[in-house]
C-alpha atoms as a PDB file:
ATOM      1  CA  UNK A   1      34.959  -8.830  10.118  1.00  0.00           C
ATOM      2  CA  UNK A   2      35.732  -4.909  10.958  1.00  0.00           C
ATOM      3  CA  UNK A   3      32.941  -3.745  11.263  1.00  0.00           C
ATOM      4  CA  UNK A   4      34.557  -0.134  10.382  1.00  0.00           C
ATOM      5  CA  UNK A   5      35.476  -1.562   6.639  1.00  0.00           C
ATOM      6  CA  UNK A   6      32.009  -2.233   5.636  1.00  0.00           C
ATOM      7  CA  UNK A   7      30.492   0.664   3.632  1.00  0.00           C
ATOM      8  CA  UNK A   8      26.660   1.122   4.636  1.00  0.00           C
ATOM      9  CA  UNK A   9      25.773   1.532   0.949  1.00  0.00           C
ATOM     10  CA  UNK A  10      26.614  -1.910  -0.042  1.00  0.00           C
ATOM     11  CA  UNK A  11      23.940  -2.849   2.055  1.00  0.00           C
ATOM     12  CA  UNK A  12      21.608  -0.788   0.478  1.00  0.00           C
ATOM     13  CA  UNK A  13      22.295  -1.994  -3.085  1.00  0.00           C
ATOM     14  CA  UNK A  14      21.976  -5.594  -1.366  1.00  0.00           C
ATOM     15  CA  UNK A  15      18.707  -4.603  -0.444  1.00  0.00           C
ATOM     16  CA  UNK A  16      17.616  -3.129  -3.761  1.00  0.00           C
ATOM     17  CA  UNK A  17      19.085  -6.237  -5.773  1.00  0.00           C
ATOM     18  CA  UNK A  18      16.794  -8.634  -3.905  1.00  0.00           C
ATOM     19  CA  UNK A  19      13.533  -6.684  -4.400  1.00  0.00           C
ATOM     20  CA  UNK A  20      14.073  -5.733  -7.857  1.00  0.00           C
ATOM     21  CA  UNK A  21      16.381  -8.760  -9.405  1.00  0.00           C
ATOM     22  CA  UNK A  22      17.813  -6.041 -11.705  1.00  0.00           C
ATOM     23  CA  UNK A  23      20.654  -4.150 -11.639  1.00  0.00           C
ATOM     24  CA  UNK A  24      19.142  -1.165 -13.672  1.00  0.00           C
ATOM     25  CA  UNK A  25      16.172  -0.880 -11.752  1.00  0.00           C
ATOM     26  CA  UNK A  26      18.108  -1.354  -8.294  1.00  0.00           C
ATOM     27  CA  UNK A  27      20.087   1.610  -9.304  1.00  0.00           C
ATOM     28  CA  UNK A  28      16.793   3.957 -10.518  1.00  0.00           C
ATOM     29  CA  UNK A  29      15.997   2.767  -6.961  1.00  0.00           C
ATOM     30  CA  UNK A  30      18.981   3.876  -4.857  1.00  0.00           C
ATOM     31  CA  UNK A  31      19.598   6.898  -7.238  1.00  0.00           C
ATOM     32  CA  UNK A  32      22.919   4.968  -8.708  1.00  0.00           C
ATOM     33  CA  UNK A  33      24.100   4.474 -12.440  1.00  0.00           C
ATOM     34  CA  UNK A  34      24.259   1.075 -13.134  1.00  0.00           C
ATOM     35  CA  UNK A  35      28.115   0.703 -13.446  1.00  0.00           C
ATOM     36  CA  UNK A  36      28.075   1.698  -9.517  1.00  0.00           C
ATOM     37  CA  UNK A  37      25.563  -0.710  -8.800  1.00  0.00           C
ATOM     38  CA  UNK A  38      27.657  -3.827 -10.747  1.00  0.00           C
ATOM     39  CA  UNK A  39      30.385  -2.162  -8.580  1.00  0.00           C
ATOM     40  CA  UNK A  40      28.984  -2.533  -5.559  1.00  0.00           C
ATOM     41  CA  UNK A  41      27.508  -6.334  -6.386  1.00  0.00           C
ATOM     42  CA  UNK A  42      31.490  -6.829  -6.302  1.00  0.00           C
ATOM     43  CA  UNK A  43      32.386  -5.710  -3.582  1.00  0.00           C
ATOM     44  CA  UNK A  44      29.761  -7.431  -1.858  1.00  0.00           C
ATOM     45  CA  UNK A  45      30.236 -11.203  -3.540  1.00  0.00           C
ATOM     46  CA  UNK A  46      34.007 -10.214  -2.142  1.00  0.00           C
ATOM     47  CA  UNK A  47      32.903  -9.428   1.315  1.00  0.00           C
ATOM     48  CA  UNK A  48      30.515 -12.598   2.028  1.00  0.00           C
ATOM     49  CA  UNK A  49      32.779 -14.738  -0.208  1.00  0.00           C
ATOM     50  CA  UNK A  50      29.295 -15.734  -2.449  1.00  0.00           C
ATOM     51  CA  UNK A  51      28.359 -14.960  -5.628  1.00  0.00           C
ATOM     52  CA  UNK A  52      25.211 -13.416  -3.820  1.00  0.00           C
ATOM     53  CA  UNK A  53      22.560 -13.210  -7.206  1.00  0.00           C
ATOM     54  CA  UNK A  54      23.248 -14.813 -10.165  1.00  0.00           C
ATOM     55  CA  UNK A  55      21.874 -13.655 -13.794  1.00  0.00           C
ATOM     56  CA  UNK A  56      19.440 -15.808 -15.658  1.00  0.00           C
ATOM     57  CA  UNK A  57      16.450 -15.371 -18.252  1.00  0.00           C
ATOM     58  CA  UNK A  58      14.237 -13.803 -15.474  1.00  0.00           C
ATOM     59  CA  UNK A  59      16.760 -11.640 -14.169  1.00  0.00           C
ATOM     60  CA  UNK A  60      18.959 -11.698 -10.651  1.00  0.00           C
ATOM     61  CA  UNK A  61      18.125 -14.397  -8.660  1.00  0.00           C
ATOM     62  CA  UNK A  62      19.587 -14.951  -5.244  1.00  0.00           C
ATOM     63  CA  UNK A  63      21.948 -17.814  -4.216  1.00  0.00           C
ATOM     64  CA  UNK A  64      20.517 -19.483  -1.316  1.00  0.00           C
ATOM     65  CA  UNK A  65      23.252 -17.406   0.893  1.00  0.00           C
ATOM     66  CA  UNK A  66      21.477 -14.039  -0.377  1.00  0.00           C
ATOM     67  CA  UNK A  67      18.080 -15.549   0.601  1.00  0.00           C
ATOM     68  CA  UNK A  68      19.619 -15.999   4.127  1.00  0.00           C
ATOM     69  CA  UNK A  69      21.060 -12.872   4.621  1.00  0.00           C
ATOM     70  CA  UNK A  70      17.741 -10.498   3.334  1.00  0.00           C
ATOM     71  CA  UNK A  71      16.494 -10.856   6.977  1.00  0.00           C
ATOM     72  CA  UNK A  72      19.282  -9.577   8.877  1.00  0.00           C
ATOM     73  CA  UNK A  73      20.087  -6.501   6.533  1.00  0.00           C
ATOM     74  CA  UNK A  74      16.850  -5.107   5.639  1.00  0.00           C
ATOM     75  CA  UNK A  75      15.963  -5.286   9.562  1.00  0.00           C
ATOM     76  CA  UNK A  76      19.474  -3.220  10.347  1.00  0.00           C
ATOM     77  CA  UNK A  77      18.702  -0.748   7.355  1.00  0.00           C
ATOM     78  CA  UNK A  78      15.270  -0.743   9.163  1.00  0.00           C
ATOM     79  CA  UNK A  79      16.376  -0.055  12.514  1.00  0.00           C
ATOM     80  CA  UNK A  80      18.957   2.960  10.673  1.00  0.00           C
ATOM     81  CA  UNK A  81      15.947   4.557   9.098  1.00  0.00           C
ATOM     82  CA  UNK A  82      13.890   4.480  12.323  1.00  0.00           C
ATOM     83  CA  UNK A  83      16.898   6.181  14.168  1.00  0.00           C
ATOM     84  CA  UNK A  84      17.057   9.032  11.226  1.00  0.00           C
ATOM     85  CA  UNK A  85      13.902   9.495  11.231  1.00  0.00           C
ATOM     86  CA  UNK A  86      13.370   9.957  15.414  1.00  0.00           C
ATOM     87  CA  UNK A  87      13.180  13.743  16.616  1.00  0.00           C
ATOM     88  CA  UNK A  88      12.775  14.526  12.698  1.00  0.00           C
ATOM     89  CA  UNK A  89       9.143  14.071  12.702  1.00  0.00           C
ATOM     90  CA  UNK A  90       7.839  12.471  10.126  1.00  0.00           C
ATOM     91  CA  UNK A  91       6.183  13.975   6.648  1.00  0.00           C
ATOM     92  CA  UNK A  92       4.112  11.497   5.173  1.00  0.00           C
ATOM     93  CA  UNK A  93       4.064  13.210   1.535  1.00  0.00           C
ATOM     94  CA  UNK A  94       7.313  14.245   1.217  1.00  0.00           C
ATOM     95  CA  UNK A  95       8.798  10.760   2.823  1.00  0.00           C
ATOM     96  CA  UNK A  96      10.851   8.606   0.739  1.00  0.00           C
ATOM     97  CA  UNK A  97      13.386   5.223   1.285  1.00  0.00           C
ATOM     98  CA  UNK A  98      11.600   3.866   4.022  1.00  0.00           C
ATOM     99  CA  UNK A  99      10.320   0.266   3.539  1.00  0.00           C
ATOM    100  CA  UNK A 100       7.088  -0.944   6.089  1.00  0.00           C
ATOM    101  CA  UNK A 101       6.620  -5.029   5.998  1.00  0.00           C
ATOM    102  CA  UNK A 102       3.284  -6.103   7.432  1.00  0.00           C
ATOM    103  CA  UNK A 103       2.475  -9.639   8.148  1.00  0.00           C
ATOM    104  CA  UNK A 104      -1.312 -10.084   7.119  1.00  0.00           C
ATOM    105  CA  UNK A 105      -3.413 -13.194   7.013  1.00  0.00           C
ATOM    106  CA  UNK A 106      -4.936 -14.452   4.551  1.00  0.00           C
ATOM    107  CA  UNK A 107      -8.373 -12.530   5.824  1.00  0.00           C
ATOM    108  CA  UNK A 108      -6.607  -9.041   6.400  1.00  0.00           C
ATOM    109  CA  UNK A 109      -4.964  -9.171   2.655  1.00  0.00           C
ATOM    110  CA  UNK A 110      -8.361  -9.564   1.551  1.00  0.00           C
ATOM    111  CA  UNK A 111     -10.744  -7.878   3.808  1.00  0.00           C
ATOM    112  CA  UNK A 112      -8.247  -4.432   5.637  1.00  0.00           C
ATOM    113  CA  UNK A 113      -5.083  -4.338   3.414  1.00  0.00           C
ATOM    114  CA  UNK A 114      -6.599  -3.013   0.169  1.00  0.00           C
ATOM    115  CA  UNK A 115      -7.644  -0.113   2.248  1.00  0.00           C
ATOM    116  CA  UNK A 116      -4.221   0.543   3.713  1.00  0.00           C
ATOM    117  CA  UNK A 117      -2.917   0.461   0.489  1.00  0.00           C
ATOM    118  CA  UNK A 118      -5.240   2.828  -1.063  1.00  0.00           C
ATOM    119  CA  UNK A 119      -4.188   5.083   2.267  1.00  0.00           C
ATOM    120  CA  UNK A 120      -0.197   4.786   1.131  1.00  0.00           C
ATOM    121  CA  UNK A 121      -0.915   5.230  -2.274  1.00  0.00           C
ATOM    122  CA  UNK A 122      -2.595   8.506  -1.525  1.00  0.00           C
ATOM    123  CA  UNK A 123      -1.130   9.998   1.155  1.00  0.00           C
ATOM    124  CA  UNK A 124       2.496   8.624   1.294  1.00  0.00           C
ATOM    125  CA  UNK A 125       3.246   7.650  -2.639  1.00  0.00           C
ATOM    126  CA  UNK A 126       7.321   7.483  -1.528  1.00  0.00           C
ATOM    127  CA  UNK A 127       6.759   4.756   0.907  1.00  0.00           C
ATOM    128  CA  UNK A 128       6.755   1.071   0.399  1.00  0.00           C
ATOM    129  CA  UNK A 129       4.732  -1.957   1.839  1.00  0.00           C
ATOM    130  CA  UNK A 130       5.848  -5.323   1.473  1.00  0.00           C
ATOM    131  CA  UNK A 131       2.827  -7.613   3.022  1.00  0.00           C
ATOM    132  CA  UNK A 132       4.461 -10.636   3.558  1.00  0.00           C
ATOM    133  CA  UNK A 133       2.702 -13.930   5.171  1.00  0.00           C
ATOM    134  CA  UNK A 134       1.346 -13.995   8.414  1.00  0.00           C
ATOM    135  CA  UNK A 135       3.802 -16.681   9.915  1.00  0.00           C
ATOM    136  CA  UNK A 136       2.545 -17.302  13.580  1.00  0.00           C
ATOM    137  CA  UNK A 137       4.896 -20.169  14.585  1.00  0.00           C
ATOM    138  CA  UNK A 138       7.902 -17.297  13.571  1.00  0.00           C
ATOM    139  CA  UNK A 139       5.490 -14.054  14.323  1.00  0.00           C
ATOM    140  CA  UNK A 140       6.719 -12.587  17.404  1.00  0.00           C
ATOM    141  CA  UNK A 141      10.741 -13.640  17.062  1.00  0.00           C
ATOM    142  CA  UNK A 142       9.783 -11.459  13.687  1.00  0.00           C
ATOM    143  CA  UNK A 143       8.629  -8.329  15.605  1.00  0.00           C
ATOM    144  CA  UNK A 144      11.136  -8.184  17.853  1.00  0.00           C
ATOM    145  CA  UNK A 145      14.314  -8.562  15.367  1.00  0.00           C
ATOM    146  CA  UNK A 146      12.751  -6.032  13.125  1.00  0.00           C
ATOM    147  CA  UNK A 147      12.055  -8.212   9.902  1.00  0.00           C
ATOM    148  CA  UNK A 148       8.257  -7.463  10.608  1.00  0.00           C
ATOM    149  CA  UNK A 149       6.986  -4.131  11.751  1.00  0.00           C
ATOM    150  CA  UNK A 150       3.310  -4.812  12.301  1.00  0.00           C
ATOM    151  CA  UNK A 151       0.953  -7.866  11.923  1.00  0.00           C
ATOM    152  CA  UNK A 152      -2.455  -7.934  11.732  1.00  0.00           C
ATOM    153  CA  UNK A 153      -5.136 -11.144  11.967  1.00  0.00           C
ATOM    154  CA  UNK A 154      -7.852 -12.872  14.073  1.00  0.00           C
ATOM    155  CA  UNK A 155      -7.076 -15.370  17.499  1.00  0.00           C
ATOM    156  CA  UNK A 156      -3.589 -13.606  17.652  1.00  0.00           C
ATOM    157  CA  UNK A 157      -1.934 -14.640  21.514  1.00  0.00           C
ATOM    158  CA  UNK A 158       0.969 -12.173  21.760  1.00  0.00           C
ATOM    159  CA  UNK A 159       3.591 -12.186  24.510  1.00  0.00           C
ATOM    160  CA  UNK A 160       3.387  -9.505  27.134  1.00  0.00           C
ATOM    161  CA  UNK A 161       6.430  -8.202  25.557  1.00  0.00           C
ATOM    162  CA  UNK A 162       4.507  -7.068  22.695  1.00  0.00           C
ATOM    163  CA  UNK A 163       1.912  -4.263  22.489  1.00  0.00           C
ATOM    164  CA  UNK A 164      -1.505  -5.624  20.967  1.00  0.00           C
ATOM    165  CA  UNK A 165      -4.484  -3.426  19.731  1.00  0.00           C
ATOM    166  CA  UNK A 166      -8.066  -4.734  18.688  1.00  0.00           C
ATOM    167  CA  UNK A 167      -9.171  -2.970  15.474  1.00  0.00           C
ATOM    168  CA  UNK A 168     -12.694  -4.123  15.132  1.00  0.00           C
ATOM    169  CA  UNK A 169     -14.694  -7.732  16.027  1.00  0.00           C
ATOM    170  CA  UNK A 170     -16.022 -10.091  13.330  1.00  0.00           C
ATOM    171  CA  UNK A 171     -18.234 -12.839  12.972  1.00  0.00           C
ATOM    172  CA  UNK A 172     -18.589 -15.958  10.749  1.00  0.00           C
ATOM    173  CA  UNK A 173     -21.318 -16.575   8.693  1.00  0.00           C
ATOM    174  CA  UNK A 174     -22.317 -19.267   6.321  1.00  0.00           C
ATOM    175  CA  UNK A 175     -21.676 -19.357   2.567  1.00  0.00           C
ATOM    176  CA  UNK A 176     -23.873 -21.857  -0.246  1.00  0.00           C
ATOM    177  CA  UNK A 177     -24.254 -21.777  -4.050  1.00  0.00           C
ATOM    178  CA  UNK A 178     -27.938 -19.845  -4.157  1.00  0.00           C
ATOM    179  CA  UNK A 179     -29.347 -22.640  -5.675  1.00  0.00           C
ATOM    180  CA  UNK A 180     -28.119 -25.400  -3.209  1.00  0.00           C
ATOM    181  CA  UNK A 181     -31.093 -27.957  -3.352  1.00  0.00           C
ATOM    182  CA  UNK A 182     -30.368 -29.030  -0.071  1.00  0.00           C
ATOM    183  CA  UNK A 183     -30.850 -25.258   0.948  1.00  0.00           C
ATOM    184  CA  UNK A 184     -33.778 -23.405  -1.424  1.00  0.00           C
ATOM    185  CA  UNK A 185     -36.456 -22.007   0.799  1.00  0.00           C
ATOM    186  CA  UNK A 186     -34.946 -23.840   4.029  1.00  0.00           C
ATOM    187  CA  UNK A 187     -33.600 -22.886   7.310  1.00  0.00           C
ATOM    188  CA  UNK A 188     -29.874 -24.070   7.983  1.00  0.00           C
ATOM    189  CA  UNK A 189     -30.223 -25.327  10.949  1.00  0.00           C
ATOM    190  CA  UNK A 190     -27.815 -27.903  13.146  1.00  0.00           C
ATOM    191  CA  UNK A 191     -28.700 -31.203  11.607  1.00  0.00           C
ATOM    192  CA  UNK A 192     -28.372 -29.949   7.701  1.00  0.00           C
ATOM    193  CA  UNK A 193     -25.333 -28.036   8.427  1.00  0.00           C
ATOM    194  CA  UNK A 194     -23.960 -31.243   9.734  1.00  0.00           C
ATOM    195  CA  UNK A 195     -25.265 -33.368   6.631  1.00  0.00           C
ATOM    196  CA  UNK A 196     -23.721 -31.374   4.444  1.00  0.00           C
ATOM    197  CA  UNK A 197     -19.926 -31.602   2.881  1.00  0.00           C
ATOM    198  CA  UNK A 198     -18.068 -28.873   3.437  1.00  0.00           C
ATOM    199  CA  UNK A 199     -14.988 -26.662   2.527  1.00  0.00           C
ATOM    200  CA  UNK A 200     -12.275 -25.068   4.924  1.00  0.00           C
ATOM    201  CA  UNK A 201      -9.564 -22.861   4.946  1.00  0.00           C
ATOM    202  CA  UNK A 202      -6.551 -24.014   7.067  1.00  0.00           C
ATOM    203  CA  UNK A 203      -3.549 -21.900   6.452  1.00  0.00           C
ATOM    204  CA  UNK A 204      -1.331 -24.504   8.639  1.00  0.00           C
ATOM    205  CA  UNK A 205       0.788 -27.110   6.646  1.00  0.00           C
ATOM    206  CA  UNK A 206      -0.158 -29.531   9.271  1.00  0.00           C
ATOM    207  CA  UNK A 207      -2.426 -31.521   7.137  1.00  0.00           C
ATOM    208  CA  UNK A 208      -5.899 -30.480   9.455  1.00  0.00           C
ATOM    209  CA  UNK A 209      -9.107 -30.478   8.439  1.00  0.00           C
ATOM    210  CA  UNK A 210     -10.470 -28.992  11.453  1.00  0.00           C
ATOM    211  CA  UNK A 211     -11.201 -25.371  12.309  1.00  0.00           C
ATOM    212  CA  UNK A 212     -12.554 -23.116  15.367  1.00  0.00           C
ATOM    213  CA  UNK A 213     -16.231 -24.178  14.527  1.00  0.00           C
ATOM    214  CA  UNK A 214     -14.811 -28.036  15.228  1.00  0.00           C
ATOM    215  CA  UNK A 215     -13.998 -27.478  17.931  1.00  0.00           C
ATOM    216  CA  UNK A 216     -17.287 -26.272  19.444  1.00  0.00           C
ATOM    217  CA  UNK A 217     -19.046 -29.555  17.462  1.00  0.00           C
ATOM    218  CA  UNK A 218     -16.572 -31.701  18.968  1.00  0.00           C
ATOM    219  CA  UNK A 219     -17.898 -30.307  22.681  1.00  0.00           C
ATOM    220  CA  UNK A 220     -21.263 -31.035  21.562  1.00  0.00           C
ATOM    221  CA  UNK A 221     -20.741 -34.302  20.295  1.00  0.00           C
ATOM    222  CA  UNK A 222     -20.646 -33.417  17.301  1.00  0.00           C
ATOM    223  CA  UNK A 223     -18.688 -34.234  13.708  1.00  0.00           C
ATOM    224  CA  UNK A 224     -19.353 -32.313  10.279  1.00  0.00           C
ATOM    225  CA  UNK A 225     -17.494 -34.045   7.150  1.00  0.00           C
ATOM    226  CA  UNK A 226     -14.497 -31.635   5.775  1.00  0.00           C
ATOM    227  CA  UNK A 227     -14.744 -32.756   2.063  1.00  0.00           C
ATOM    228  CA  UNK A 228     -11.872 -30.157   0.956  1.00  0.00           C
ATOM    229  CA  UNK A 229      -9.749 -28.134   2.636  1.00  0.00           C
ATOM    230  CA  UNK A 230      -7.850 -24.778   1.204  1.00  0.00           C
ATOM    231  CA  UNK A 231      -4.533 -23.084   2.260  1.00  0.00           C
ATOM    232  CA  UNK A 232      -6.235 -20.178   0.596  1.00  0.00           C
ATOM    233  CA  UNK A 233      -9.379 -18.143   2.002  1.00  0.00           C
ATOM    234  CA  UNK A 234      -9.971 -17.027  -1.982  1.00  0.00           C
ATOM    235  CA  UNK A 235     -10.128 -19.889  -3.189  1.00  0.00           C
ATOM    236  CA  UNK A 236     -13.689 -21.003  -0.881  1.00  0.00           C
ATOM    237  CA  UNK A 237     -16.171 -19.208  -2.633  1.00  0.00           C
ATOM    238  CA  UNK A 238     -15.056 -20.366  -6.777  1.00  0.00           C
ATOM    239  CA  UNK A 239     -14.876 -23.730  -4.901  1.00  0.00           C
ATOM    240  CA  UNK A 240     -18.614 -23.556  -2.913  1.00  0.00           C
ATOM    241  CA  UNK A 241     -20.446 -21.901  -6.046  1.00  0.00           C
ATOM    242  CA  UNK A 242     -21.530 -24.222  -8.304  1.00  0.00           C
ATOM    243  CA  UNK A 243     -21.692 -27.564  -6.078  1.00  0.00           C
ATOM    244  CA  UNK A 244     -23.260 -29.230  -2.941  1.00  0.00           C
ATOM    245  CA  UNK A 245     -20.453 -27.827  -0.755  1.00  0.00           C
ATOM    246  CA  UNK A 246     -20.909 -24.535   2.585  1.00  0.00           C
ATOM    247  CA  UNK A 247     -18.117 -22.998   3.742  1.00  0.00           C
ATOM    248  CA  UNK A 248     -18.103 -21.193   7.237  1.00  0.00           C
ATOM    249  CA  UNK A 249     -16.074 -17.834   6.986  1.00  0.00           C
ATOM    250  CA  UNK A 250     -15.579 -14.429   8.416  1.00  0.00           C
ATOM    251  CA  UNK A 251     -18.151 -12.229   7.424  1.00  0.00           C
ATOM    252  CA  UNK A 252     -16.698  -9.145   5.885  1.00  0.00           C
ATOM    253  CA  UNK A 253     -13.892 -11.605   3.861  1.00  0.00           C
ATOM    254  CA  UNK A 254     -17.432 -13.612   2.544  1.00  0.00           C
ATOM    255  CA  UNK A 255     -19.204 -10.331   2.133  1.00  0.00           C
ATOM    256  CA  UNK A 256     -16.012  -9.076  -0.465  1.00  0.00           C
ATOM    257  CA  UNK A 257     -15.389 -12.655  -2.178  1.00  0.00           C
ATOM    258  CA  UNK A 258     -19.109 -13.611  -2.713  1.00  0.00           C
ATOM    259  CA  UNK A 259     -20.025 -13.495  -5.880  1.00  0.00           C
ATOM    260  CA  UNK A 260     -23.568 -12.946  -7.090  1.00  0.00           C
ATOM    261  CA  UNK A 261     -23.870 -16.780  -7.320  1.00  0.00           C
ATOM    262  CA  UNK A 262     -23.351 -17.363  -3.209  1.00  0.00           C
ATOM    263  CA  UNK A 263     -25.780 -16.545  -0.754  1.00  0.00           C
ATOM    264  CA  UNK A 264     -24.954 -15.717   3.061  1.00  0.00           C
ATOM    265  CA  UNK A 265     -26.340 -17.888   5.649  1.00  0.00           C
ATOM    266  CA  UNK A 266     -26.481 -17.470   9.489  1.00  0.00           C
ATOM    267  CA  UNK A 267     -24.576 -19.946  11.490  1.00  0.00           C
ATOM    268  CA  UNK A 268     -26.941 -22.280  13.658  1.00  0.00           C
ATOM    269  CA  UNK A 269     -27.131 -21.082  17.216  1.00  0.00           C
ATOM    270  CA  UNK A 270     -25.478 -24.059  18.265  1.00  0.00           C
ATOM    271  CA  UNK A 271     -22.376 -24.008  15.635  1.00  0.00           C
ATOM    272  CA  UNK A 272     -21.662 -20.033  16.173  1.00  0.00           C
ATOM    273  CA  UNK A 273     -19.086 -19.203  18.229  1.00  0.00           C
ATOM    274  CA  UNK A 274     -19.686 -15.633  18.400  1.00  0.00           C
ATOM    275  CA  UNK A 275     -17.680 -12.890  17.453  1.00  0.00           C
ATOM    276  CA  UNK A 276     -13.779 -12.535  17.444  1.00  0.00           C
ATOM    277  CA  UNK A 277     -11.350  -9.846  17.296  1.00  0.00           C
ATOM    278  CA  UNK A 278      -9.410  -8.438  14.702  1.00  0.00           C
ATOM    279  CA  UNK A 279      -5.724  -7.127  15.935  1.00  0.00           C
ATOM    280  CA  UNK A 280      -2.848  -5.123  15.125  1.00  0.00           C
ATOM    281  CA  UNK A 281      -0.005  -6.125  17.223  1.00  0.00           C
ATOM    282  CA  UNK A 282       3.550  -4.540  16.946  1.00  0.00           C
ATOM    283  CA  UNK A 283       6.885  -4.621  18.818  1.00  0.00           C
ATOM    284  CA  UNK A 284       7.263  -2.057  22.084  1.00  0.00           C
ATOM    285  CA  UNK A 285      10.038  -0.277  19.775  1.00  0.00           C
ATOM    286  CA  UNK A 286       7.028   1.099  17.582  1.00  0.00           C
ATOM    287  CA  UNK A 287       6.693   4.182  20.169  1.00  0.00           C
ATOM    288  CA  UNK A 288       9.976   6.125  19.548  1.00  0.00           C
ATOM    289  CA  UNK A 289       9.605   5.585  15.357  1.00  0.00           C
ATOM    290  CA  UNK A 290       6.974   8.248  13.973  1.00  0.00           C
ATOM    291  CA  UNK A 291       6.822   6.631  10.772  1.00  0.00           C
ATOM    292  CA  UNK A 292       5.690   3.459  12.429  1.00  0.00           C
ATOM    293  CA  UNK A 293       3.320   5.317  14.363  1.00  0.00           C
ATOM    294  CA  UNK A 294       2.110   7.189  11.588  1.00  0.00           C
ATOM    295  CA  UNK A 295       1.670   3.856   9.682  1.00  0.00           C
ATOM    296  CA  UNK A 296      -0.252   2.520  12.721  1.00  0.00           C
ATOM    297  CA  UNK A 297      -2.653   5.581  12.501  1.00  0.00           C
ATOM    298  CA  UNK A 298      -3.526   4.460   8.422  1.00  0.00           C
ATOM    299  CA  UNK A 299      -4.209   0.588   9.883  1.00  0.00           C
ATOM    300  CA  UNK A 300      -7.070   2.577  12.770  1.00  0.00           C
ATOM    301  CA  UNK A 301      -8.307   4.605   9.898  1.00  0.00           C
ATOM    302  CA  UNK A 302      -8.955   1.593   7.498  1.00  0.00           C
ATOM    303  CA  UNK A 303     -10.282  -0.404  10.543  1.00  0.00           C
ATOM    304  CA  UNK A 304     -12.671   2.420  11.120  1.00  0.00           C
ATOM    305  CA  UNK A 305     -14.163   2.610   7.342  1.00  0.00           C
ATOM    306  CA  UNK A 306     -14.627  -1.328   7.412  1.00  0.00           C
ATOM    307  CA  UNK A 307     -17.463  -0.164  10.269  1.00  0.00           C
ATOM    308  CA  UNK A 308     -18.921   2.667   8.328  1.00  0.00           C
END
């Protein structure tokens, strides 16, 4: 393919098909009128031979072709914006068409990402976030190719290759329903924790029902009984409150889910183990793009309020 026939703005309207699955609102989006978005969804189905989105009853949906190719063109339309924007400076306020995707786990979307939200909404209102899934088998290949600008999570290994920052430490704690019979008036110490069921979160697929405090019972000889197990941190509390289950979680994501119905326990001495970092890691391209930085600067900022 000549690379010289391809008009940049197709990609664009690509772009703005796949997020908003409508050719109306794709054009509101890219400033076009609709018959020069249809126009360009032509041109396109011509040039990768595929009918690209199809229409149904819940609008545009991408062929499986589309799906592949969302990647590779919003990281090039990424890489164009960065370049613009270098020696340009960059206007938070006044900045519009740039697109940040940040790969959160399931603790930062609930604990640090409502805060950098709140920090876009108010101080750069023509910028978008996508927060997609914290992915760490595909993480760092995702950094460097673009399709990811930052990530941020716990017990994060990064290559040399990439440039890692600790935002703050946490801790786990304990949750129980308050009225836990096993628990009312009574010290949770090692040999309840270890008769009672429990629930985990395990974002892996792998099947495990084992987490970092297993593997510090495990050295000590040690076994608790995993009754249910969650892909979802959310989903621990609505599943503790109410029944004979704990859960062991980070503290701030326990403080914000916790209901009035939980009640935070201390870990045993011997189960604990100890306090863990929060990160923000990002490719070494992140230096010479000032809206990166700039969006780097809003992830310190909400890190620092979550210690206030």
């Amino acid at each position: 393919m000549n690379l010289s026939a391809v008009d940049l703005n197709l990609l664009v309207a690509f772009e703005a098909l796949y997020d908003t699955r409508n050719v109306t609102q794709a054009g509101q989006r890219i400033n076009r009128a609709q018959p020069s978005v249809s126009s360009a969804l032509g041109r396109l189905r011509l040039l990768f031979q595929d009918e690209l989105f199809l229409r149904t009853a819940d609008g545009m949906q991408p062929t499986p072709k589309a799906t592949a190719l969302m990647p590779a063109v919003t990281a090039a339309l990424d890489h164009i914006r960065a370049a613009l924007a270098q020696g340009a400076g960059f206007e938070p306020r006044t900045a519009s068409g740039r697109r940040f995707t940040l790969a959160a786990s399931d603790y930062a979307d609930v604990v640090i990402v409502p805060h950098i939200v709140a920090a876009l909404r108010h101080e750069a209102p023509g910028i978008d976030l996508r927060v997609a899934r914290l992915d760490r088998a595909a993480l760092y290949e995702q950094l460097d190719n673009g399709t990811v600008d930052l990530a941020i999570g716990g017990h994060l290994a990064p290559p040399k290759r990439m440039l890692q920052e600790t935002l703050y430490t946490e801790d786990f704690v304990c949750i129980a329903d308050k009225r836990h019979p096993a628990l009312r008036s009574r010290k949770l110490d090692l040999a309840r924790y270890l008769a009672l069921p429990h629930a985990l979160f395990t974002p892996s697929d792998d099947g495990s029902a084992r987490g970092v405090v297993d593997a510090g019972l495990a050295r000590l000889g040690h076994r608790r009984r995993v009754a249910c197990t969650f892909a979802h941190i959310v989903a621990l509390p609505h599943a503790v409150q109410g029944t004979d289950l704990i859960a062991t979680l980070a503290r701030r994501a326990a403080q914000r889910l916790a209901g009035d119905g939980l009640t935070l326990r201390p870990l045993p001495p011997e189960v604990d183990p100890g306090p863990f970092n929060i990160d923000m890691v990002c490719s070494r391209r992140a230096p010479g793009d000032a809206a990166l930085g700039w969006l780097q600067g809003v992830v310190r900022q909400a890190a620092a309020r979550l210690n206030e």
